[in-house]
PDB file of N, CA and C in Angstrom:
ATOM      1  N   UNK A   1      51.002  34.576 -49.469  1.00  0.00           N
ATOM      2  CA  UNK A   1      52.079  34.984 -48.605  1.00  0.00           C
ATOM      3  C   UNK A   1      53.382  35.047 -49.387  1.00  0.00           C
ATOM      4  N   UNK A   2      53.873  36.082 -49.149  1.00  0.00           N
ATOM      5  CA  UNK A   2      55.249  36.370 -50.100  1.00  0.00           C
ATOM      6  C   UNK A   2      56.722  35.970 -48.982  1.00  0.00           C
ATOM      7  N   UNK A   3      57.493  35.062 -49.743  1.00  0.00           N
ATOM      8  CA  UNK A   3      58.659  34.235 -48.942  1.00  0.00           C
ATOM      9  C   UNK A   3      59.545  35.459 -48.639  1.00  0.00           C
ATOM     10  N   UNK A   4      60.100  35.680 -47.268  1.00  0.00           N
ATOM     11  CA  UNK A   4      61.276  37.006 -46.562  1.00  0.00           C
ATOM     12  C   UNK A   4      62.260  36.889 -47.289  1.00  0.00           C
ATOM     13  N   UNK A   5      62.837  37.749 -47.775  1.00  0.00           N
ATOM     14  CA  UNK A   5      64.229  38.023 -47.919  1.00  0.00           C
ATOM     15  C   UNK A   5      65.344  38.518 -47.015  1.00  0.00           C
ATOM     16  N   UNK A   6      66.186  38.022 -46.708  1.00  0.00           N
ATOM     17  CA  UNK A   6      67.339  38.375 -46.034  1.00  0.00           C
ATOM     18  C   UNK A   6      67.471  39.798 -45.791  1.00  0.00           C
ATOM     19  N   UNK A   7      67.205  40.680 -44.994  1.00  0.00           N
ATOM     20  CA  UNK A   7      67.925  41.952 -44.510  1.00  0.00           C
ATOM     21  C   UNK A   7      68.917  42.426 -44.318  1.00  0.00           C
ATOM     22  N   UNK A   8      69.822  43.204 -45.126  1.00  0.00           N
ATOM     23  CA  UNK A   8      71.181  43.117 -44.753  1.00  0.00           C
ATOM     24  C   UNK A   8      71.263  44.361 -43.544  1.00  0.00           C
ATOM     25  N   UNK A   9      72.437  43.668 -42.929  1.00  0.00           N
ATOM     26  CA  UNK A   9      72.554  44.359 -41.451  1.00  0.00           C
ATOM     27  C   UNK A   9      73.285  45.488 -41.804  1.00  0.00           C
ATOM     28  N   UNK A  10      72.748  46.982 -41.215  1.00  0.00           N
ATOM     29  CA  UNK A  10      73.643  47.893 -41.312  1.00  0.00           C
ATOM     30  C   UNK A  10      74.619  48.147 -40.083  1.00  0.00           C
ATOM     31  N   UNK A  11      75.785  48.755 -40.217  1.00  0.00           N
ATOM     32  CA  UNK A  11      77.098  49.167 -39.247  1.00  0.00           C
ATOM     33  C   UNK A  11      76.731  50.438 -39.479  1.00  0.00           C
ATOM     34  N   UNK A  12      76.762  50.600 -38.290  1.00  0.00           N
ATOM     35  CA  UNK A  12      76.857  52.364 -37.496  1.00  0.00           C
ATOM     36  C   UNK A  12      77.926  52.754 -37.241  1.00  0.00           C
ATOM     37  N   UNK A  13      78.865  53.937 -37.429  1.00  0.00           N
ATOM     38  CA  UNK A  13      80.037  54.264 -37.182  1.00  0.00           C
ATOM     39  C   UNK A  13      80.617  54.445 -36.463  1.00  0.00           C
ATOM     40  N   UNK A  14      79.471  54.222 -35.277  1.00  0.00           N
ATOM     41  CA  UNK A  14      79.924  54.548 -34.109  1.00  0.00           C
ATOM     42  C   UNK A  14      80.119  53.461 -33.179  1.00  0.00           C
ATOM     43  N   UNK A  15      79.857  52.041 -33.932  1.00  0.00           N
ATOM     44  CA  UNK A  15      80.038  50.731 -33.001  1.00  0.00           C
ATOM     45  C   UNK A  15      81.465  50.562 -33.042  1.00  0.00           C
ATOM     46  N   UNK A  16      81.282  49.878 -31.862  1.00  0.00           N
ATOM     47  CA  UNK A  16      82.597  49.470 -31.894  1.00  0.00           C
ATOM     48  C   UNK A  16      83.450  48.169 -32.290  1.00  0.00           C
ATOM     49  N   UNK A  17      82.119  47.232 -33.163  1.00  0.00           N
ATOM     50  CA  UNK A  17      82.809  46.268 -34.042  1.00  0.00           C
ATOM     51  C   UNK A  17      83.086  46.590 -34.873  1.00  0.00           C
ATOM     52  N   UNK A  18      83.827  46.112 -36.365  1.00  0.00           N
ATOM     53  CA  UNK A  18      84.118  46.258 -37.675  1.00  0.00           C
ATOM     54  C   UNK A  18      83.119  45.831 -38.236  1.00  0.00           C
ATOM     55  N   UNK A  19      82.899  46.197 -39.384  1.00  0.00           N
ATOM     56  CA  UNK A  19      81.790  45.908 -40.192  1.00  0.00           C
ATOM     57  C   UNK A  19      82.196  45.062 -40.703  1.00  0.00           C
ATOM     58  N   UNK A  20      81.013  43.821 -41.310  1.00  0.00           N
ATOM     59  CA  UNK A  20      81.635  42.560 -41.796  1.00  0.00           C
ATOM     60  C   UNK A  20      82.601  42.682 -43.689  1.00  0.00           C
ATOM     61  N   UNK A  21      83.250  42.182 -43.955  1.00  0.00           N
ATOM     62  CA  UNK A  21      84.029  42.662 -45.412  1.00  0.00           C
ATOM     63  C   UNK A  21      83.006  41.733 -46.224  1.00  0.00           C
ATOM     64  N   UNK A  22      82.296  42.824 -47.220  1.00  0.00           N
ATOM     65  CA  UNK A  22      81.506  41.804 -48.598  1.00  0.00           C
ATOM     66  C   UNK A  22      82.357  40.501 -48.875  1.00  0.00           C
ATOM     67  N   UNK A  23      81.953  39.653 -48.982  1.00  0.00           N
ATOM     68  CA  UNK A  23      82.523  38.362 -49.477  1.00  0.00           C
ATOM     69  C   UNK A  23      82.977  38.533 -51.222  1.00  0.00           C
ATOM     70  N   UNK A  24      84.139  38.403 -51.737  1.00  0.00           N
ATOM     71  CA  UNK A  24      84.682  38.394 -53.012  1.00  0.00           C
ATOM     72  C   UNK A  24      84.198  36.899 -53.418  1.00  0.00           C
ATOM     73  N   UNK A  25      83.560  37.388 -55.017  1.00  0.00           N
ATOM     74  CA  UNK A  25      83.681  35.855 -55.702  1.00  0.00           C
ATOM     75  C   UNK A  25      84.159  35.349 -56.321  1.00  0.00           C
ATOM     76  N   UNK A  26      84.888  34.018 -56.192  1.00  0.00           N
ATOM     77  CA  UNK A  26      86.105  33.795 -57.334  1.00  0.00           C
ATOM     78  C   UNK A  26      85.876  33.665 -58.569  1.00  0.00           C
ATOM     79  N   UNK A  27      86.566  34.471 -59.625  1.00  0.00           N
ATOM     80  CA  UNK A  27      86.284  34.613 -61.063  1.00  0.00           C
ATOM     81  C   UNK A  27      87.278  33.411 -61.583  1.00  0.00           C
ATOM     82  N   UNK A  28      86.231  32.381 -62.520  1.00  0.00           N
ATOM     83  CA  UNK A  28      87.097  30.830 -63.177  1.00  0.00           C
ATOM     84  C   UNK A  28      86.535  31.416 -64.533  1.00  0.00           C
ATOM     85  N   UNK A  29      88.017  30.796 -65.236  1.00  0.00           N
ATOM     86  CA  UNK A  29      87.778  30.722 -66.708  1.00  0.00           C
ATOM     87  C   UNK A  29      87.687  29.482 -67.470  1.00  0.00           C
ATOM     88  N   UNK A  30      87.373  29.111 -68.637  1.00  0.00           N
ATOM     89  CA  UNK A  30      86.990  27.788 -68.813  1.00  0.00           C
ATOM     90  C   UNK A  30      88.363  27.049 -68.631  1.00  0.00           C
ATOM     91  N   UNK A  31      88.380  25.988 -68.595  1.00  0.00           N
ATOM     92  CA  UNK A  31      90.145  25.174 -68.473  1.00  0.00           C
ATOM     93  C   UNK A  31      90.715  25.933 -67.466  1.00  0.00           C
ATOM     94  N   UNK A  32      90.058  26.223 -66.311  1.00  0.00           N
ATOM     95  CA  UNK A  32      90.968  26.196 -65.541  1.00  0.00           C
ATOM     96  C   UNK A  32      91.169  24.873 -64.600  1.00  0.00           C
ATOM     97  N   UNK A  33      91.628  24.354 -63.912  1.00  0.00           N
ATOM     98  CA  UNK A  33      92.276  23.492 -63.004  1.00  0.00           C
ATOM     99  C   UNK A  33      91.260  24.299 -61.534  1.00  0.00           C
ATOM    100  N   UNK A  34      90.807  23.432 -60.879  1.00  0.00           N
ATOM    101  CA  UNK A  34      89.763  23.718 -59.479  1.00  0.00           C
ATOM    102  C   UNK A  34      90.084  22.423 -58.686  1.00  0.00           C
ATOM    103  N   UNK A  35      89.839  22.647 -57.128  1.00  0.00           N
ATOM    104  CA  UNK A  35      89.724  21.743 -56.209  1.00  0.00           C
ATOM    105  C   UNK A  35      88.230  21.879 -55.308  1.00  0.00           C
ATOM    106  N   UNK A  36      87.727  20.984 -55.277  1.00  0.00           N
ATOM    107  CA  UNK A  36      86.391  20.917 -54.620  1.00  0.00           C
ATOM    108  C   UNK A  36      86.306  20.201 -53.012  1.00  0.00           C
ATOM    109  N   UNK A  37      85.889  20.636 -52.219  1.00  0.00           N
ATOM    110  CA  UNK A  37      86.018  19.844 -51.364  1.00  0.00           C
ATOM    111  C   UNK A  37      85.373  18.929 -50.997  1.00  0.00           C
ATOM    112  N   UNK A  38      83.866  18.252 -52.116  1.00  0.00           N
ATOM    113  CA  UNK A  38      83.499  17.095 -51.962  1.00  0.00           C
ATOM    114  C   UNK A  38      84.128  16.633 -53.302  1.00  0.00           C
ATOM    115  N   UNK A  39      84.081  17.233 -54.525  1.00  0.00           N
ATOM    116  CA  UNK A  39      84.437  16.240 -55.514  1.00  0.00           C
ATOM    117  C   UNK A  39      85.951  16.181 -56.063  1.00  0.00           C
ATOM    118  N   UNK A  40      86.773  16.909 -55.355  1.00  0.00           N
ATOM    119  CA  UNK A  40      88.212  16.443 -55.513  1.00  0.00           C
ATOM    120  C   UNK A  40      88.719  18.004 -56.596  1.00  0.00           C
ATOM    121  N   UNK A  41      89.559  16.973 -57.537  1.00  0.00           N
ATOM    122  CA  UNK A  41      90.080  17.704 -58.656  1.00  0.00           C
ATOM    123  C   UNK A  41      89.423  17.904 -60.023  1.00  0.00           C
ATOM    124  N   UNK A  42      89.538  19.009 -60.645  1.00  0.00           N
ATOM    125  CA  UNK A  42      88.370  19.191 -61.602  1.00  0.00           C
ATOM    126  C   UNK A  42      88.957  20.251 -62.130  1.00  0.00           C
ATOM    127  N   UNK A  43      88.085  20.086 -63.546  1.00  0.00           N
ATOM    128  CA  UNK A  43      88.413  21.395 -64.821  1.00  0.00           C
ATOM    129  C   UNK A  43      87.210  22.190 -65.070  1.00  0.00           C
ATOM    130  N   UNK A  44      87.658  23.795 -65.786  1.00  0.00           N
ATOM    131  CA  UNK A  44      86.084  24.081 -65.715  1.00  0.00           C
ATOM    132  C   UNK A  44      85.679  24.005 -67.215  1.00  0.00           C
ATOM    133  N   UNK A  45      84.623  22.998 -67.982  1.00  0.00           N
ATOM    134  CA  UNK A  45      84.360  23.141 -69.380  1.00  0.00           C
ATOM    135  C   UNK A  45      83.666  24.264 -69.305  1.00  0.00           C
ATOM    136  N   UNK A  46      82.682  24.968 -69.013  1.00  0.00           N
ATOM    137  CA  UNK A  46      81.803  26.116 -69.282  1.00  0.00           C
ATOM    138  C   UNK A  46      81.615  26.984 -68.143  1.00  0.00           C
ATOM    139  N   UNK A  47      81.292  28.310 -68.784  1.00  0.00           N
ATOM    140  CA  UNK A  47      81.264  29.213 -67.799  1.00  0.00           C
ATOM    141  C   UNK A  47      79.958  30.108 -68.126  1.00  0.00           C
ATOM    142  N   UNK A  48      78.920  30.659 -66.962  1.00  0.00           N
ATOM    143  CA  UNK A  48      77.824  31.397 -67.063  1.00  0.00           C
ATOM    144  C   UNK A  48      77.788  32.094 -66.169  1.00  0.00           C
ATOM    145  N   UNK A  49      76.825  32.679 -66.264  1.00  0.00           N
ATOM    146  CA  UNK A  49      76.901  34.379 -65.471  1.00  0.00           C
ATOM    147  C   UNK A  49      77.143  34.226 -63.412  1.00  0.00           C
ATOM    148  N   UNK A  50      76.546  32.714 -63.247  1.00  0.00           N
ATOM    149  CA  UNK A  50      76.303  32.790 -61.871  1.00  0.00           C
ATOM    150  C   UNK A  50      76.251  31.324 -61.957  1.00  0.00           C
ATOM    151  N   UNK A  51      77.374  30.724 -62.591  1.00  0.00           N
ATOM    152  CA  UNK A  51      77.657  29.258 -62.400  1.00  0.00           C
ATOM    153  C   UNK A  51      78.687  28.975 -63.458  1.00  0.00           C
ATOM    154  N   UNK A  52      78.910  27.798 -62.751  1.00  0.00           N
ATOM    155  CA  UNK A  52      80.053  27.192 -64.216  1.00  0.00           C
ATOM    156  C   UNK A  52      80.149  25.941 -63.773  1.00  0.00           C
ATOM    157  N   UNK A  53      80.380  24.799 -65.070  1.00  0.00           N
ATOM    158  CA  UNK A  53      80.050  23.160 -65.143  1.00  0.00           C
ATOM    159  C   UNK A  53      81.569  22.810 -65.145  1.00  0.00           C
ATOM    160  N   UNK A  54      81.975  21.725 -64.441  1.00  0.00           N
ATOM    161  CA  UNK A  54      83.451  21.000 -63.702  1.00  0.00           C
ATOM    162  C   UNK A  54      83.335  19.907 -64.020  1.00  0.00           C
ATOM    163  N   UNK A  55      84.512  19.709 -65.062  1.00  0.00           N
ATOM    164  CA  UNK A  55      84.738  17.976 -64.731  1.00  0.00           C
ATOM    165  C   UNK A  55      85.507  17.808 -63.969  1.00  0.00           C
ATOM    166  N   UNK A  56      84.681  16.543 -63.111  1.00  0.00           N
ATOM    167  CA  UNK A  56      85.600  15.805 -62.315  1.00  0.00           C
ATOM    168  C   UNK A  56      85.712  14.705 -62.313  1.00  0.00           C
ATOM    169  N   UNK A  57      86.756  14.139 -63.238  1.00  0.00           N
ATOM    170  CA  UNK A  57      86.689  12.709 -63.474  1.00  0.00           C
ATOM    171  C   UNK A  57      85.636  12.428 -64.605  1.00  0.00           C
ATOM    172  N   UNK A  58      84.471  11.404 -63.992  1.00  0.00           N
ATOM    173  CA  UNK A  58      84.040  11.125 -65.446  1.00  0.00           C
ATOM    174  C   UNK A  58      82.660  11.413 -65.250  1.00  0.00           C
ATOM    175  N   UNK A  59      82.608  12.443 -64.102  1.00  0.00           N
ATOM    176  CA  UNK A  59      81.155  13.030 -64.202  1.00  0.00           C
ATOM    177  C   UNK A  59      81.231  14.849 -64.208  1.00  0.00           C
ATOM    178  N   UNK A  60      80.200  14.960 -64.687  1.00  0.00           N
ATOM    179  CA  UNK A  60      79.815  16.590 -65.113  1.00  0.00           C
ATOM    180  C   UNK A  60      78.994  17.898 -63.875  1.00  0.00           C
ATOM    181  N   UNK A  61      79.927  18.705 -62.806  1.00  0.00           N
ATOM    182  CA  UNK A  61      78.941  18.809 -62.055  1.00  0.00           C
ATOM    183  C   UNK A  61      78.636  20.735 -62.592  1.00  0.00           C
ATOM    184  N   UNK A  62      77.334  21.065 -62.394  1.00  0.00           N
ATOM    185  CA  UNK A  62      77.217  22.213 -62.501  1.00  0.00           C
ATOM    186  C   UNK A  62      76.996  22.966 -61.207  1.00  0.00           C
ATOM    187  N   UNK A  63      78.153  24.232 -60.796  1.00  0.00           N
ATOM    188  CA  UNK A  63      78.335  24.664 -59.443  1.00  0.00           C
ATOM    189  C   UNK A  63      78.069  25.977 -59.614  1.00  0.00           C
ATOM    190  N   UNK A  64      76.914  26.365 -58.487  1.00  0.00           N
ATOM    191  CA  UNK A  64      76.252  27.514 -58.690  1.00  0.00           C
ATOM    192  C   UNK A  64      77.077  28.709 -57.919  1.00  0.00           C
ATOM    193  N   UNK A  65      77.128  30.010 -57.816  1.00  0.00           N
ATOM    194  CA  UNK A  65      77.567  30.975 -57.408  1.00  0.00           C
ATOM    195  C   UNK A  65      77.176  31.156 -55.914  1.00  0.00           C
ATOM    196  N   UNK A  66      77.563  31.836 -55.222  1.00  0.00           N
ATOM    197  CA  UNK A  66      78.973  31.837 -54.676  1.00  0.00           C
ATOM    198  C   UNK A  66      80.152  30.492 -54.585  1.00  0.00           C
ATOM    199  N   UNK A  67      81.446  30.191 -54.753  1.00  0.00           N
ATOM    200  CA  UNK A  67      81.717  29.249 -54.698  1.00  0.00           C
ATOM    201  C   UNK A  67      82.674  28.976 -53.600  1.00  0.00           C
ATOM    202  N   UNK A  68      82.031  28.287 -52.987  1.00  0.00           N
ATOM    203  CA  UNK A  68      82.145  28.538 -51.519  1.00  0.00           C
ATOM    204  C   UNK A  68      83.384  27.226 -51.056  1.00  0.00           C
ATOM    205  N   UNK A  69      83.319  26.382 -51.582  1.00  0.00           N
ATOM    206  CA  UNK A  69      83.451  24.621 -51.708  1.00  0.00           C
ATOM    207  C   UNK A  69      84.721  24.330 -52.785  1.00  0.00           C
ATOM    208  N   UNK A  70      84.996  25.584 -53.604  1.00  0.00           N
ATOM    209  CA  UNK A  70      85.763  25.560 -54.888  1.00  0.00           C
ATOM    210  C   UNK A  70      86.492  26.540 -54.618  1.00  0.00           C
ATOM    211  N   UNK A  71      88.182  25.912 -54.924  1.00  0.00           N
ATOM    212  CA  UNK A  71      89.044  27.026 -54.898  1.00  0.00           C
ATOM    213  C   UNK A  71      90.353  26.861 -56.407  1.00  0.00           C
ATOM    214  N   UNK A  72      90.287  27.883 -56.853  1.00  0.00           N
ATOM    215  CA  UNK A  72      91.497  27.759 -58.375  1.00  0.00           C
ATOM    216  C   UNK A  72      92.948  27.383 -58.394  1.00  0.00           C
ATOM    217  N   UNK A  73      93.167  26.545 -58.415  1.00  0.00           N
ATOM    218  CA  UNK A  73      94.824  25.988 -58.843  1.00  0.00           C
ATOM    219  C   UNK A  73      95.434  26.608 -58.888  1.00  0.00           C
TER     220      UNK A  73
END
């Protein structure tokens, strides 16, 4: 059995809601300054295609993409 993937919903032009806006992802560069909303204040040592590793304090966390929880100084 092969696991579902998410369907993305299409908007018709003729509804009369708005279509939802793609979600933007925030682009961090290494050393930047971040706030987390479980682990506080934090720097970013490394950066990868669809994650990047934060110190915070005196532990190392690696935070995967989208960053939902993390916002840039």
């Amino acid at each position: 059995m092969k696991p579902r993937t998410a369907a993305q919903q299409r908007h018709l032009a003729s509804s009369p809601f708005q279509a939802k806006p793609e979600p933007t992802i925030e682009q961090f560069a290494v050393g930047d300054r971040v706030t987390h909303d479980k682990y506080g204040l934090g720097r970013i040592l490394d950066k990868e295609e669809e994650a990047v590793t934060v110190a915070f304090g005196d532990q190392q966390i690696r935070i995967t993409s989208p960053f939902h929880k993390m916002t840039k100084l």
